[in-house]
C-alpha atoms as a PDB file:
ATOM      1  CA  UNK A   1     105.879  72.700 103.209  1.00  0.00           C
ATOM      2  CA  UNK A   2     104.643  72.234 106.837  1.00  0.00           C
ATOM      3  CA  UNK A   3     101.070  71.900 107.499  1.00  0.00           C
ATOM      4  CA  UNK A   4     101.148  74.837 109.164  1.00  0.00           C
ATOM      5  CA  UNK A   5     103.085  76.994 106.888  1.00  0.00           C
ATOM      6  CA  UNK A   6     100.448  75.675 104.404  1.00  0.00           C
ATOM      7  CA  UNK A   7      97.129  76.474 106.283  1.00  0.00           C
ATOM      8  CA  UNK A   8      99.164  80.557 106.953  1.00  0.00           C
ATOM      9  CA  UNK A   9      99.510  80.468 103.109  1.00  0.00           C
ATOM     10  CA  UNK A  10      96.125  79.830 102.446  1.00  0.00           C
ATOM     11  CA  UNK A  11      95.300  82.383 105.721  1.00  0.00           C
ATOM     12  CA  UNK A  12      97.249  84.373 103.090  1.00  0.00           C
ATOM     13  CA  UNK A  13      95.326  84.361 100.378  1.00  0.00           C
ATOM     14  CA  UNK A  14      92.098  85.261 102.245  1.00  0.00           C
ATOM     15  CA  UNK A  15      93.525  88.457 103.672  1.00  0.00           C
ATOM     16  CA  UNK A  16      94.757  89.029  99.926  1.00  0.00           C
ATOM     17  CA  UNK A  17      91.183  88.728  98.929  1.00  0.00           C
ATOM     18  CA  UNK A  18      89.626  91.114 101.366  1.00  0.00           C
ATOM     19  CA  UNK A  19      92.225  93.781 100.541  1.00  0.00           C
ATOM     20  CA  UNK A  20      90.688  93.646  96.887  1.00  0.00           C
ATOM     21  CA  UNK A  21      87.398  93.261  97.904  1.00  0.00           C
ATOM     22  CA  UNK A  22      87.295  96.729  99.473  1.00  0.00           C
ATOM     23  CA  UNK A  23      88.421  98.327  95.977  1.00  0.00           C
ATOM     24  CA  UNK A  24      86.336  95.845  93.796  1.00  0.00           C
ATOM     25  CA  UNK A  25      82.739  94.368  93.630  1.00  0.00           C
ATOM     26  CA  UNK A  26      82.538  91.011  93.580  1.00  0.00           C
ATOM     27  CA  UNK A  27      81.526  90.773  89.875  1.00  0.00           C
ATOM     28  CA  UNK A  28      85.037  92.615  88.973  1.00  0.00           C
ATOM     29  CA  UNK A  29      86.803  90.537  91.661  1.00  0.00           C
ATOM     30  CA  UNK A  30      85.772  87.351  89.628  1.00  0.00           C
ATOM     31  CA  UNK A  31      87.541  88.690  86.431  1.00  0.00           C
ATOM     32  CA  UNK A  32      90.438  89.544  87.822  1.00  0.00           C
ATOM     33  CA  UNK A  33      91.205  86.435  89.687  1.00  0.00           C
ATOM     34  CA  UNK A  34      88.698  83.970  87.357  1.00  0.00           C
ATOM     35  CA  UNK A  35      86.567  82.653  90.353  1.00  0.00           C
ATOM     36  CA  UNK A  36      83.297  82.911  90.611  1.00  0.00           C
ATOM     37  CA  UNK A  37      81.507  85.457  92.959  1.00  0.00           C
ATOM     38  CA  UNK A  38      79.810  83.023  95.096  1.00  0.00           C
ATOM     39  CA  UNK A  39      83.309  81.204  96.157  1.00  0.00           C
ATOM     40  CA  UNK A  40      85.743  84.289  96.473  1.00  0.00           C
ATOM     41  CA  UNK A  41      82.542  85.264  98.956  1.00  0.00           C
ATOM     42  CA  UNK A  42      82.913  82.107 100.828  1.00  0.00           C
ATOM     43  CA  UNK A  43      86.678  82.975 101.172  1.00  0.00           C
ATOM     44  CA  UNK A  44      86.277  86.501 101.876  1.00  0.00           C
ATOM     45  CA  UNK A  45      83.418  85.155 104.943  1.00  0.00           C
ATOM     46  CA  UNK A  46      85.905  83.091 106.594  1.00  0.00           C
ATOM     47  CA  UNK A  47      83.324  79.941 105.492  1.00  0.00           C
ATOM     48  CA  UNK A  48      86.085  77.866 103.924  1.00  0.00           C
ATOM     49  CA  UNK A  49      90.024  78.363 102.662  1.00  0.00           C
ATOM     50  CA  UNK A  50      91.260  78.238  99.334  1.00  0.00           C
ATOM     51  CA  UNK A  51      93.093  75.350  97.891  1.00  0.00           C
ATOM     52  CA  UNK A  52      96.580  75.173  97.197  1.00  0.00           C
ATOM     53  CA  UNK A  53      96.556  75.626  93.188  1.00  0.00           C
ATOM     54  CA  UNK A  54      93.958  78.718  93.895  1.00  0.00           C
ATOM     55  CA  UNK A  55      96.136  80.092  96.890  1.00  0.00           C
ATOM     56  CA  UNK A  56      99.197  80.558  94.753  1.00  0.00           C
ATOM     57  CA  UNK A  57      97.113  81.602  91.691  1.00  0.00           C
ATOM     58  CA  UNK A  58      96.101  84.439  94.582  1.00  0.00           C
ATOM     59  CA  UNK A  59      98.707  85.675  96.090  1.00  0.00           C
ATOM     60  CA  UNK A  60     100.979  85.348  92.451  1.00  0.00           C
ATOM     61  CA  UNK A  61      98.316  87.716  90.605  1.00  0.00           C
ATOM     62  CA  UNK A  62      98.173  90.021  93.534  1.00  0.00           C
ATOM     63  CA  UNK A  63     101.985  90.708  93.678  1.00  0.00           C
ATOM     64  CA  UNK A  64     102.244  91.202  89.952  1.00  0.00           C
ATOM     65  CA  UNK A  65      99.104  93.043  88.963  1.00  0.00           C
ATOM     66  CA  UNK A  66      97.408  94.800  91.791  1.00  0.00           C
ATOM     67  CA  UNK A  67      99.460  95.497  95.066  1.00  0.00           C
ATOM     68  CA  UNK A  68     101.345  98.446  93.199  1.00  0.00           C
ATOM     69  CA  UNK A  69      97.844  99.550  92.039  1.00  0.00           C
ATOM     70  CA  UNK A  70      96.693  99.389  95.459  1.00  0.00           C
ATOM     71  CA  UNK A  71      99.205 101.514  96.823  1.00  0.00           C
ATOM     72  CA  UNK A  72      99.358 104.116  94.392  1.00  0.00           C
ATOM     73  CA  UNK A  73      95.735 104.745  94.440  1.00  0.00           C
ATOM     74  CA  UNK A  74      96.148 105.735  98.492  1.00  0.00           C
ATOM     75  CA  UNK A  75      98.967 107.986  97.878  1.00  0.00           C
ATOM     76  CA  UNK A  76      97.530 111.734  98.441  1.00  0.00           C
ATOM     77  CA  UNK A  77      99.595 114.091  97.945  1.00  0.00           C
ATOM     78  CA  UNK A  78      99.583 118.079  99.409  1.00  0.00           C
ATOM     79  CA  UNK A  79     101.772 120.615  98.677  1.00  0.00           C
ATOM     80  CA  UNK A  80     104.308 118.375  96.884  1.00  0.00           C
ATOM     81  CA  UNK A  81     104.001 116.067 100.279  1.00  0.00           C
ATOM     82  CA  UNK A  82     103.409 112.350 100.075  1.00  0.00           C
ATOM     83  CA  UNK A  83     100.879 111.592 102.557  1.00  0.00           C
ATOM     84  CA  UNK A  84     100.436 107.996 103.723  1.00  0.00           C
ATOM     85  CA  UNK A  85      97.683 107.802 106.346  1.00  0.00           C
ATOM     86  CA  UNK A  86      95.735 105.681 104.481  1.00  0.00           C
ATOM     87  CA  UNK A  87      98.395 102.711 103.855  1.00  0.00           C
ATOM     88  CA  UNK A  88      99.771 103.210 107.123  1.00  0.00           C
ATOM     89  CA  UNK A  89      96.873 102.582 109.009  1.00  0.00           C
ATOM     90  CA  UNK A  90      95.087 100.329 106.924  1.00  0.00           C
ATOM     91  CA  UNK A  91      95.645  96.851 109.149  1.00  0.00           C
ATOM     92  CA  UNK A  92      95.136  94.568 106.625  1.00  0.00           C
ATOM     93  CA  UNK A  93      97.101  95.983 103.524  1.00  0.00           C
ATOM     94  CA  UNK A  94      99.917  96.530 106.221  1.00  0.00           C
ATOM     95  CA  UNK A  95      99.783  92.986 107.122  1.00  0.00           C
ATOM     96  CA  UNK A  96      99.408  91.583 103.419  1.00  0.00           C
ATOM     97  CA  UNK A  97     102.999  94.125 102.868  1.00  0.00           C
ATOM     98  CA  UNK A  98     105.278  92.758 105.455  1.00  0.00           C
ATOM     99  CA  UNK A  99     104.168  89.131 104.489  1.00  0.00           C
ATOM    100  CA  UNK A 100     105.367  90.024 101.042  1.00  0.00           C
ATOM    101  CA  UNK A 101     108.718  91.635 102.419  1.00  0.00           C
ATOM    102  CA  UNK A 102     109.412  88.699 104.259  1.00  0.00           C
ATOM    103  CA  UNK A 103     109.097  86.192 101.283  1.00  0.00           C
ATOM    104  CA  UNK A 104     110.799  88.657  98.775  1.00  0.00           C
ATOM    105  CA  UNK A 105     113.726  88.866 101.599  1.00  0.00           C
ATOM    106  CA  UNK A 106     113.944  84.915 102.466  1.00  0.00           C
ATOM    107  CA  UNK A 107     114.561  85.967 105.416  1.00  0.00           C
ATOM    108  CA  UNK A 108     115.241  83.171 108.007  1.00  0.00           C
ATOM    109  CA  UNK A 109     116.166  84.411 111.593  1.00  0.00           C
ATOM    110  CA  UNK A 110     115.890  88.277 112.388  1.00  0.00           C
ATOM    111  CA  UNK A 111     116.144  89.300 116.277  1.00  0.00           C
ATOM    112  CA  UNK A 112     115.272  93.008 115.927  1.00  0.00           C
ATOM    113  CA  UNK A 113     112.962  94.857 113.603  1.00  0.00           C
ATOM    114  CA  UNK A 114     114.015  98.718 113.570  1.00  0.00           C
ATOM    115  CA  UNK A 115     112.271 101.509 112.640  1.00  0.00           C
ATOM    116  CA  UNK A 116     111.921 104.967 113.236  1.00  0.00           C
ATOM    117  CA  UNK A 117     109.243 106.729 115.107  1.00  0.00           C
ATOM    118  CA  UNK A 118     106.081 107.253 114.180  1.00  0.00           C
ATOM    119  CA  UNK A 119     105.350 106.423 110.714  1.00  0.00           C
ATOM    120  CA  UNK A 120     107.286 103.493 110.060  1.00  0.00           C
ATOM    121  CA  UNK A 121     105.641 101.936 113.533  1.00  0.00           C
ATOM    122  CA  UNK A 122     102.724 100.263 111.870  1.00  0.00           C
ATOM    123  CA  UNK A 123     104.440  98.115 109.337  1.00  0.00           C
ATOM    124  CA  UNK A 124     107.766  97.506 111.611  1.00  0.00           C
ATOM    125  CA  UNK A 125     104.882  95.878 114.108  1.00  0.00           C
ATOM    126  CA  UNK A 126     103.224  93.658 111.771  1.00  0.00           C
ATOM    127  CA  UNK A 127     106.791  92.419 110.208  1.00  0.00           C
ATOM    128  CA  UNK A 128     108.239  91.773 113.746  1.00  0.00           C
ATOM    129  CA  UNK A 129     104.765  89.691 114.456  1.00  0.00           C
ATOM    130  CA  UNK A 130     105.070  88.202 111.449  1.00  0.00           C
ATOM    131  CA  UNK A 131     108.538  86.934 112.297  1.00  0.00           C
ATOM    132  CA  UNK A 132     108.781  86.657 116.314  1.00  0.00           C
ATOM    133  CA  UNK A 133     111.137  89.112 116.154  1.00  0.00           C
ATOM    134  CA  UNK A 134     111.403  92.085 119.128  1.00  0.00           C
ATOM    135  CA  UNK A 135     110.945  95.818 117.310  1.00  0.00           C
ATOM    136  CA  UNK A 136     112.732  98.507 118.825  1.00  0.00           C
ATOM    137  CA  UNK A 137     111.540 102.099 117.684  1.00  0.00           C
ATOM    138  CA  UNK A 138     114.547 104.829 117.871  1.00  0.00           C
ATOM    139  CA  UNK A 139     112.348 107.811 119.324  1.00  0.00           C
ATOM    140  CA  UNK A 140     112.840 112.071 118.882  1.00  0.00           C
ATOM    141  CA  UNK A 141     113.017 112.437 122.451  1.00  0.00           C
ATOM    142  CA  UNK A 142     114.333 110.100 125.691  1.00  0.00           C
ATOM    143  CA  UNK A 143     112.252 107.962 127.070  1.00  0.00           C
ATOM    144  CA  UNK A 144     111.759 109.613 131.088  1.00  0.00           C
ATOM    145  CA  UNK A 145     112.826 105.944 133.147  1.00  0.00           C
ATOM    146  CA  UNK A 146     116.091 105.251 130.932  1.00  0.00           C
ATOM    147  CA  UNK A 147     119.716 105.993 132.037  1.00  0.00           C
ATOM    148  CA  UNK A 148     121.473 105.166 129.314  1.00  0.00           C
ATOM    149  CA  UNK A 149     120.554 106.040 125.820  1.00  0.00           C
ATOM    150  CA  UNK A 150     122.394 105.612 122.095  1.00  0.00           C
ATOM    151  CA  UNK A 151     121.766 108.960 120.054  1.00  0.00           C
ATOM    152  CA  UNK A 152     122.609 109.799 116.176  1.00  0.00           C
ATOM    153  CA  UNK A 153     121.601 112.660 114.000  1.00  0.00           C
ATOM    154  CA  UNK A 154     119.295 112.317 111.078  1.00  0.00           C
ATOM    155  CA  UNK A 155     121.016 115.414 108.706  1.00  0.00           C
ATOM    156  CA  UNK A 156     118.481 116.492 106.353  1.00  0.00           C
ATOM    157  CA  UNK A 157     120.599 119.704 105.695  1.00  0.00           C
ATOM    158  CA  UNK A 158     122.887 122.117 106.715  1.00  0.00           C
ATOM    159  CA  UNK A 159     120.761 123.823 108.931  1.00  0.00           C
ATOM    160  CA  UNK A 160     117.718 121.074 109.494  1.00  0.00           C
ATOM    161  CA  UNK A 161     118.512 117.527 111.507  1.00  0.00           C
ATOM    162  CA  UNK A 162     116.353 114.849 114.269  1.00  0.00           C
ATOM    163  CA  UNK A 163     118.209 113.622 116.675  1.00  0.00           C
ATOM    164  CA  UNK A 164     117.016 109.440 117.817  1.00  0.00           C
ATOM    165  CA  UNK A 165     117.523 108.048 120.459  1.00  0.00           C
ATOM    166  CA  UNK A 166     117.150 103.966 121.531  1.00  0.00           C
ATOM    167  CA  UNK A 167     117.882 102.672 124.949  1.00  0.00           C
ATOM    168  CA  UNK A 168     121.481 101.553 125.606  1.00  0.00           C
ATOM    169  CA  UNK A 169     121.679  97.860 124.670  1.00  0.00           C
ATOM    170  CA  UNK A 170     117.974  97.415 123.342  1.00  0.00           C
ATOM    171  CA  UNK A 171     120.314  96.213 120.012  1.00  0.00           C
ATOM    172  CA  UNK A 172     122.833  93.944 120.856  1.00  0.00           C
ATOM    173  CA  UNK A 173     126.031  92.706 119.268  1.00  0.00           C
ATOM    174  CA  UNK A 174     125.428  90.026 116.796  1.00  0.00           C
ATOM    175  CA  UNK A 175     121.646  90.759 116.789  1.00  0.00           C
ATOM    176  CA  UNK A 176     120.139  90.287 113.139  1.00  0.00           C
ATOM    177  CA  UNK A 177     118.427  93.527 112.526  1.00  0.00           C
ATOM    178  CA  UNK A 178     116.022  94.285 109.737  1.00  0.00           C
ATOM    179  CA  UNK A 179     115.425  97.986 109.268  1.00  0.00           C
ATOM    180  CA  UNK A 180     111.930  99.062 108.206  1.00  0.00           C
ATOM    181  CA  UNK A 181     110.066 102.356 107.363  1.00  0.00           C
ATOM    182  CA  UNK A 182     107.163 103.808 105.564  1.00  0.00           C
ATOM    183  CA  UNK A 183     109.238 105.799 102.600  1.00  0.00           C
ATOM    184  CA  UNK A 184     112.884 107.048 102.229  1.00  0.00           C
ATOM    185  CA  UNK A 185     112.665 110.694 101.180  1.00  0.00           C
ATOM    186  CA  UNK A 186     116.223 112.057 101.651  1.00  0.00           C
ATOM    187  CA  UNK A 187     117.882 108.650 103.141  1.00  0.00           C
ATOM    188  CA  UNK A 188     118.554 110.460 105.792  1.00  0.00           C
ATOM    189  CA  UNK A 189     116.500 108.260 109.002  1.00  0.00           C
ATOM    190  CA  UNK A 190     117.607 105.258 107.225  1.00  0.00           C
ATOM    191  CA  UNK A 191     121.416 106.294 107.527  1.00  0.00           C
ATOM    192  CA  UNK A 192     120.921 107.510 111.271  1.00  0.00           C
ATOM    193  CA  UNK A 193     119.059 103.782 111.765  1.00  0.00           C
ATOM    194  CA  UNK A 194     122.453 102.228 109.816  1.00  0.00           C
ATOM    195  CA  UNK A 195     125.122 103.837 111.957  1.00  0.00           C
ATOM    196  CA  UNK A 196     123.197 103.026 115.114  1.00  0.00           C
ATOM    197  CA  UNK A 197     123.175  99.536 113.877  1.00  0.00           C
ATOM    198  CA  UNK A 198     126.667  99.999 113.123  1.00  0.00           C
ATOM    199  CA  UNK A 199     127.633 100.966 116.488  1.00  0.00           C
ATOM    200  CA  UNK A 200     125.702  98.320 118.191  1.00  0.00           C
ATOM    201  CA  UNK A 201     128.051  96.074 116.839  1.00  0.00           C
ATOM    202  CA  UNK A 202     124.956  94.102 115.623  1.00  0.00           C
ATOM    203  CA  UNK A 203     124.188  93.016 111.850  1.00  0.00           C
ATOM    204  CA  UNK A 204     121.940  94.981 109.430  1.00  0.00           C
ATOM    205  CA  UNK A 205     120.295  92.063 107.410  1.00  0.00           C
ATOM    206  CA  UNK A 206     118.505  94.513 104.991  1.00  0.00           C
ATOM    207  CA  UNK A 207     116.193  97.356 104.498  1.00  0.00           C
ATOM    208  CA  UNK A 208     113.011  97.736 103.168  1.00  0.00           C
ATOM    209  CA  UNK A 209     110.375 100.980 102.894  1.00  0.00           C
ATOM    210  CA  UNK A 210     107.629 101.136 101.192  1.00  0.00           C
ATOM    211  CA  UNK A 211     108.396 103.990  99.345  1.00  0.00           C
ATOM    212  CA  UNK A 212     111.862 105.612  98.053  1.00  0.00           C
ATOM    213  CA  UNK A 213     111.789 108.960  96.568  1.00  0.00           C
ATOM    214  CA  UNK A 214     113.683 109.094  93.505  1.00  0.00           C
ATOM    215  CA  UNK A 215     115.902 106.213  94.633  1.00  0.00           C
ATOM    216  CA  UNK A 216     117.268 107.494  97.995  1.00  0.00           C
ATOM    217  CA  UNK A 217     117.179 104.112  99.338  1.00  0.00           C
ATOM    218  CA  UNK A 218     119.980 103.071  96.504  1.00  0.00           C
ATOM    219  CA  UNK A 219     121.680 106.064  97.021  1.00  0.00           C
ATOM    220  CA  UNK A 220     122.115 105.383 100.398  1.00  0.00           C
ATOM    221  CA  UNK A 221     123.439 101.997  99.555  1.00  0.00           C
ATOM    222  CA  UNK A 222     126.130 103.115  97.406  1.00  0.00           C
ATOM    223  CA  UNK A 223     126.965 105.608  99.740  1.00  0.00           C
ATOM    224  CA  UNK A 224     127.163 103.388 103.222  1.00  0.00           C
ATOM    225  CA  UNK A 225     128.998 100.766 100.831  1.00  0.00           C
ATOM    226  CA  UNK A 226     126.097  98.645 102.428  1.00  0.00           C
ATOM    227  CA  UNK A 227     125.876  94.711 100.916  1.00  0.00           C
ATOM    228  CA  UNK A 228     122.650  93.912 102.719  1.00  0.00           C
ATOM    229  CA  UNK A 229     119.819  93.413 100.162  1.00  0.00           C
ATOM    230  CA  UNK A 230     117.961  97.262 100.687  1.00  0.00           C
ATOM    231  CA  UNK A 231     114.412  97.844  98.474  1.00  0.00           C
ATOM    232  CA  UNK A 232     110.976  98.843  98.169  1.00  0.00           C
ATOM    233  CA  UNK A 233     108.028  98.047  96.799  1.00  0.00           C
ATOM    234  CA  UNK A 234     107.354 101.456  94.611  1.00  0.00           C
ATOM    235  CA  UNK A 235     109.891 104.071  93.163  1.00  0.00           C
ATOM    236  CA  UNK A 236     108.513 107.938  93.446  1.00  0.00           C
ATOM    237  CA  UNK A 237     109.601 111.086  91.973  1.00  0.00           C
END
């Protein structure tokens, strides 16, 4: 591993750290990740990194014990709605989730990061940082100053559909495109996003939401016949 790869692990770990720190004390942060509270405060501080035994020992405990947990306790939900506000806004758990998406993909050279407006925005931004990647956002209405536009119907039901629209050419053929939203409910953004991939000519490298309601983002893969690796972090019913 690079130097630098190294020193944005250990960056890593930090940001790991300060997501847990603002849903534990320090005296329960200790037990969970067996450091005492004095050095997981210098991390947290920015006063000095974590080595690389304790940076893996971070990052491994937080993807198998407590980002799940995390998540689920921000879910609200109202009227049988799943509202995310507080995971898509939250900056730093949004940050700590595409780094994970991007290690759990491998992926090694995307040119567009695609995503539906507005939900899926927040994550889609930090993944296409993450990877130097451009992010183009397929919009419910056209954009005032463009000509040319590529349009596809999201078909929720017989009687309920979005139309999206991206600029003409904003995905290119052969472009490596990563498709990315908040949660699948019906499937039925993600298979607009697909065909407009499709009919880019370009190549859909995978998909990934945070959420897929009981397993939408599957059933979309079966039914698309896709073979790009498609997931997400939590299954709800």
């Amino acid at each position: 591993m690079s130097g630098l790869a190294e020193f944005r692990k250990r960056i890593f770990a930090v940001d790991i750290l300060r997501v847990l720190k603002s849903n534990y004390t320090y005296k329960q942060l200790s037990k969970l990740i067996d450091l005492p509270p004095t050095v997981l405060s210098r991390y947290i501080n920015g006063h000095v990194l974590p080595n690389s035994e304790k940076t893996e020992k971070i990052i491994s405990l937080f993807k198998e014990k407590y980002l799940s947990e995390i998540i689920k306790a921000r879910i609200t939900e109202i009227g049988g709605a799943y509202v995310l506000n507080n995971i898509n806004y939250d900056v730093n758990l949004q940050k700590l989730i595409a780094r994970f998406i991007i290690r759990e993909f491998e992926i090694a050279k995307i040119d567009k990061v695609f995503t539906a407006a507005t939900d899926g925005i927040p994550l889609a931004v930090q993944i296409a940082n993450e990877l130097g990647a451009k992010l183009v956002v397929a919009k419910k209405e056209r954009d005032i100053f463009v000509t040319e536009f590529l349009e596809e119907r999201a078909i929720f039901s017989p009687v309920l559909f979005k139309t999206f629209y991206i600029p003409k050419g904003s995905i290119k053929p052969k472009d490596q495109v990563l498709i990315v939203d908040d949660i699948a409910r019906t499937g039925a953004t993600i298979e607009a996003l697909v065909r407009m991939v499709e009919r880019s000519k370009a190549k859909l490298a995978g998909i990934f939401t945070i959420f897929s309601v009981d397993n939408s983002l599957e059933k979309i893969k079966k039914k698309l016949k896709l073979r790009c690796k498609a997931d997400s972090l939590l299954t709800l019913s």
